[in-house]
C-alpha atoms as a PDB file:
ATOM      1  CA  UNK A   1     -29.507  -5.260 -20.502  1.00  0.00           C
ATOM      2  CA  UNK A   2     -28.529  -4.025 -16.900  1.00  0.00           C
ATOM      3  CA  UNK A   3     -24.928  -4.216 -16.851  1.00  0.00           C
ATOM      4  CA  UNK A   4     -24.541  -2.971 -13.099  1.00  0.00           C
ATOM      5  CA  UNK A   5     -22.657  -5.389 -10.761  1.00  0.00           C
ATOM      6  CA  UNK A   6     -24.111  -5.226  -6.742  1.00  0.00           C
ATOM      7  CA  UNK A   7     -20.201  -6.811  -5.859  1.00  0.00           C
ATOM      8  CA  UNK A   8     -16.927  -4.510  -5.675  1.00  0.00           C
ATOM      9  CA  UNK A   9     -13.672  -5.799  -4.304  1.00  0.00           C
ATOM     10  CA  UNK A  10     -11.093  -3.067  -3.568  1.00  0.00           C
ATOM     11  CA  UNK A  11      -7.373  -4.154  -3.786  1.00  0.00           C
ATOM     12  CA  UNK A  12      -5.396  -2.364  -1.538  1.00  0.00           C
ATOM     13  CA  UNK A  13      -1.393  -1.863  -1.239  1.00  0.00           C
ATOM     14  CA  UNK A  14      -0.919   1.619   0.837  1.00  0.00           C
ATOM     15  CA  UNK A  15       0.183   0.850   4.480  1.00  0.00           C
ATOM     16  CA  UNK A  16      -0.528   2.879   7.648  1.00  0.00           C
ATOM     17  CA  UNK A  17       1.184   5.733   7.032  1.00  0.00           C
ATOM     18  CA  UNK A  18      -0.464   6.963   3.616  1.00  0.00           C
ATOM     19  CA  UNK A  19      -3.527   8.743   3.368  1.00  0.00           C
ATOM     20  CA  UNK A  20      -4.801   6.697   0.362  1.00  0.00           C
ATOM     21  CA  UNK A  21      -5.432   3.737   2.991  1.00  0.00           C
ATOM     22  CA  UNK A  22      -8.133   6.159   4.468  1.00  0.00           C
ATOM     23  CA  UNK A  23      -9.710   6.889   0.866  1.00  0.00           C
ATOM     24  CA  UNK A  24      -9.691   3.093   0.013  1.00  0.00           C
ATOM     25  CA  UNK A  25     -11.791   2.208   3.282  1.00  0.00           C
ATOM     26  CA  UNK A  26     -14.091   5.235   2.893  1.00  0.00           C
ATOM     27  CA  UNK A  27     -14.733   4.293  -0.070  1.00  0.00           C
ATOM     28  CA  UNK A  28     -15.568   0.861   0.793  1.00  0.00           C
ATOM     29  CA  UNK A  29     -17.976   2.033   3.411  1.00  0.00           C
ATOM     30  CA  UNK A  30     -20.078   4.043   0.826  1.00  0.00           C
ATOM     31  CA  UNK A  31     -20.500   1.411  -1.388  1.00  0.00           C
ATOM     32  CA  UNK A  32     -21.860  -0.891   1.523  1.00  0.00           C
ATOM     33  CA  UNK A  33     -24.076   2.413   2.220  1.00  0.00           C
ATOM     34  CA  UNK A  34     -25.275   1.986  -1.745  1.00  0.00           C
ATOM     35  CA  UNK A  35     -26.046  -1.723  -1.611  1.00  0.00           C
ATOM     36  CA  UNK A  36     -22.817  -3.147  -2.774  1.00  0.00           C
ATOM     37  CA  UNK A  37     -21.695  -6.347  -1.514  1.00  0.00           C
ATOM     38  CA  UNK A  38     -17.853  -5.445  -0.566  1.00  0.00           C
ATOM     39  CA  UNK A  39     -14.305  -7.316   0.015  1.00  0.00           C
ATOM     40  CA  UNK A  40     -11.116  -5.645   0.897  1.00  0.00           C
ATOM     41  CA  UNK A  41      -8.033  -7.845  -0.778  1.00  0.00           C
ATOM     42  CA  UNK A  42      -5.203  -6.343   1.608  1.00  0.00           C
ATOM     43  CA  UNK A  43      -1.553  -7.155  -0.405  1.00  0.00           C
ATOM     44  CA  UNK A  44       2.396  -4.955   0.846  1.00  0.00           C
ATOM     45  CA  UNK A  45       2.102  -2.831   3.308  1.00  0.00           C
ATOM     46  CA  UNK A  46      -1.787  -2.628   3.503  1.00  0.00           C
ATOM     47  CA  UNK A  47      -1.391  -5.909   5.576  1.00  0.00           C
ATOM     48  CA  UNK A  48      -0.200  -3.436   8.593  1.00  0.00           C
ATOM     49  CA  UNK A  49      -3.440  -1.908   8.807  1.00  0.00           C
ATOM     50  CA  UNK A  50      -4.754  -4.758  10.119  1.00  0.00           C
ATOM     51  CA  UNK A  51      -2.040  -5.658  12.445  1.00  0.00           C
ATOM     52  CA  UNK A  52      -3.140  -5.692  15.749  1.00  0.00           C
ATOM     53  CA  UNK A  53      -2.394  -2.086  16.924  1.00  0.00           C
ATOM     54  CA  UNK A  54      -1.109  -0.932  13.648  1.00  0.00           C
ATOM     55  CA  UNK A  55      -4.119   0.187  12.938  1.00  0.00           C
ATOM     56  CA  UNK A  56      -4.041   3.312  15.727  1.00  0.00           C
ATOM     57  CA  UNK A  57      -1.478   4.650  13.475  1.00  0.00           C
ATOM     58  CA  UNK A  58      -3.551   6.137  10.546  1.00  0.00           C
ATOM     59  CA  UNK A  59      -6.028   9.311  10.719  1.00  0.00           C
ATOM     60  CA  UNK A  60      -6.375  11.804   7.947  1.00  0.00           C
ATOM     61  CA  UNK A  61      -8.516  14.711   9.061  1.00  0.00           C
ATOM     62  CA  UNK A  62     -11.170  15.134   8.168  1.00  0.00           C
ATOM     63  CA  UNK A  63     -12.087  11.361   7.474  1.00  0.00           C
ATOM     64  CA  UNK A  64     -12.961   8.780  10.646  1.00  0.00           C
ATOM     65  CA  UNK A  65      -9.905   7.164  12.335  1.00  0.00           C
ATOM     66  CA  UNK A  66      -8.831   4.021  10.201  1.00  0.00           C
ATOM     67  CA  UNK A  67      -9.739   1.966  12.962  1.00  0.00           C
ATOM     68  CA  UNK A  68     -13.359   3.571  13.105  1.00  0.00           C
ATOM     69  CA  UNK A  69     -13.685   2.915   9.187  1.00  0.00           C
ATOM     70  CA  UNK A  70     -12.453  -0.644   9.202  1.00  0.00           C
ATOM     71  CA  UNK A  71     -14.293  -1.447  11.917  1.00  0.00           C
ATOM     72  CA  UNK A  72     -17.601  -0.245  10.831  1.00  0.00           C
ATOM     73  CA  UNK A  73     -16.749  -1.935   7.540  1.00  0.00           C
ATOM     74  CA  UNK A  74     -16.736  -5.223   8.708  1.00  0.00           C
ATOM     75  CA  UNK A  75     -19.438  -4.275  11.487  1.00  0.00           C
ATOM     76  CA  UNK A  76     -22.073  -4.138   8.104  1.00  0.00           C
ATOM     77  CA  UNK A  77     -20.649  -7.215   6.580  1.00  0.00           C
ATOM     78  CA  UNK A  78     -18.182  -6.051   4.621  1.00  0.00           C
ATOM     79  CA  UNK A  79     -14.706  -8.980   3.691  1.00  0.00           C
ATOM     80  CA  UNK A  80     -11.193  -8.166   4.602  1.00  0.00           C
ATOM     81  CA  UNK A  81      -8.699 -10.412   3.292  1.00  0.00           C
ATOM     82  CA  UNK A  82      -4.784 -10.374   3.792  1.00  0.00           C
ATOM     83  CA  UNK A  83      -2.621 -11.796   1.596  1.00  0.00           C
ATOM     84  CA  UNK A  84      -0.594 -15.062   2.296  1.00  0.00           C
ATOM     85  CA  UNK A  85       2.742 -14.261   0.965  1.00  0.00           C
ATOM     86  CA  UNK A  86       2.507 -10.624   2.625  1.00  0.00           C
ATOM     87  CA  UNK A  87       1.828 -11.633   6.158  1.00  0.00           C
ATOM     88  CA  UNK A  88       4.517 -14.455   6.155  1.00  0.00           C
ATOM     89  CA  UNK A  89       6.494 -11.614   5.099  1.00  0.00           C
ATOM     90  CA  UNK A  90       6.038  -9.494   7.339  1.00  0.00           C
ATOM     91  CA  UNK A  91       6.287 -12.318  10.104  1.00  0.00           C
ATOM     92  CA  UNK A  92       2.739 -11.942  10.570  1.00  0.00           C
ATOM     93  CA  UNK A  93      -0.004 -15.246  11.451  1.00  0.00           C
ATOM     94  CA  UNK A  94      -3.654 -14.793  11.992  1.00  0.00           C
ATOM     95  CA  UNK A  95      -3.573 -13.686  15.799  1.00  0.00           C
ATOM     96  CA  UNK A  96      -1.338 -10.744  14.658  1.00  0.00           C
ATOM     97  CA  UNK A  97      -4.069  -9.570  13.032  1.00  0.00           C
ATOM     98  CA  UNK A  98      -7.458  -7.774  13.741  1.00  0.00           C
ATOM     99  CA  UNK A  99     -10.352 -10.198  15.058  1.00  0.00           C
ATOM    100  CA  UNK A 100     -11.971 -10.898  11.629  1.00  0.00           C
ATOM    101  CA  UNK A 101      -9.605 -10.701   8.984  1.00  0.00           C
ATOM    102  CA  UNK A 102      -9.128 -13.808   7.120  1.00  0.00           C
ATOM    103  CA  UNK A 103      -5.611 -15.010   5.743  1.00  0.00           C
ATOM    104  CA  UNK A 104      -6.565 -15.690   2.169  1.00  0.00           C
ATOM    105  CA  UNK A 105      -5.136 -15.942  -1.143  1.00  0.00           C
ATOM    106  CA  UNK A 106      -6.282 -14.061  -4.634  1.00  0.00           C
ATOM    107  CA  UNK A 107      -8.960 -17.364  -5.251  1.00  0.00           C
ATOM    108  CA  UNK A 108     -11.508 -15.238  -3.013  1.00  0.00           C
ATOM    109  CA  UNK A 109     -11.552 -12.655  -5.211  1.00  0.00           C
ATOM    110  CA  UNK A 110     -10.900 -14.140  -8.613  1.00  0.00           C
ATOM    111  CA  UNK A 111     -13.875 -15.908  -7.860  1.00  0.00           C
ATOM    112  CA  UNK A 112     -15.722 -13.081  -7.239  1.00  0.00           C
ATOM    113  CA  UNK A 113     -14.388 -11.572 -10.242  1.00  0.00           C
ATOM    114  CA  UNK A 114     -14.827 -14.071 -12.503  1.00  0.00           C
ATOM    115  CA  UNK A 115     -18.894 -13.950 -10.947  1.00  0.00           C
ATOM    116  CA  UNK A 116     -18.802 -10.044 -12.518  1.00  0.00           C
ATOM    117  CA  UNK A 117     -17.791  -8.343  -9.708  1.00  0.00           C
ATOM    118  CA  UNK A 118     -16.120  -4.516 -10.119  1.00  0.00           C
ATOM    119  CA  UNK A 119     -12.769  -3.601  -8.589  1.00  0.00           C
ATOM    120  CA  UNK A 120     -11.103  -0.921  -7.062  1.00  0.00           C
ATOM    121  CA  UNK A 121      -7.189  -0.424  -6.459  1.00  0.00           C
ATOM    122  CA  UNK A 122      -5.783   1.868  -3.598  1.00  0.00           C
END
């Protein structure tokens, strides 16, 4: 029996100011690079690194600029989801946010989990 899943969501929680935010999406791109089928669940802080401009904020040498990796994430298909309750907190709507990010609660990927799929947590 092949237990391999092809789907991976990756729950992050590290805003733009912490270097794990960098690993999370790197990671992300390589498993779109290995066939994966891949959604980002953004939840806390992470929501700011898809804030319009927030994004510019975050480089750790000697990985791409966060904007480079998010944007070729969702270039090759890949999800990004913000949470509800974190954007309202933050004072946030959808045209705060990066062109392609969808405001959407845990059902996406409890769906997807509940279909097999692997997770992550940054």
């Amino acid at each position: 029996m092949n237990n391999e899943t092809t789907d991976l969501i990756i729950v992050m929680t590290k805003g733009i100011y912490d270097e794990v935010s960098s690993v999370g999406l790197t990671i992300a791109n390589g498993a779109l690079t290995s066939g994966k089928t891949v959604g980002l669940f953004l939840t806390s802080s992470a929501i700011d690194l898809v804030r319009k401009n927030g994004i510019e904020h975050t480089h750790v040498a000697p990985m791409d600029k966060l904007k480079t990796l998010l944007e070729d994430f969702m270039a090759r298909g890949g999800d990004v989801w913000a949470c509800p309750p974190c954007t309202t907190a933050r004072g946030y709507n959808q045209d705060c946010l990066v062109e392609g990010v969808k405001i959407h609660g845990a059902s996406v990927i409890m769906e997807r989990i509940a279909g097999g799929a692997a997770t992550l947590t940054f």
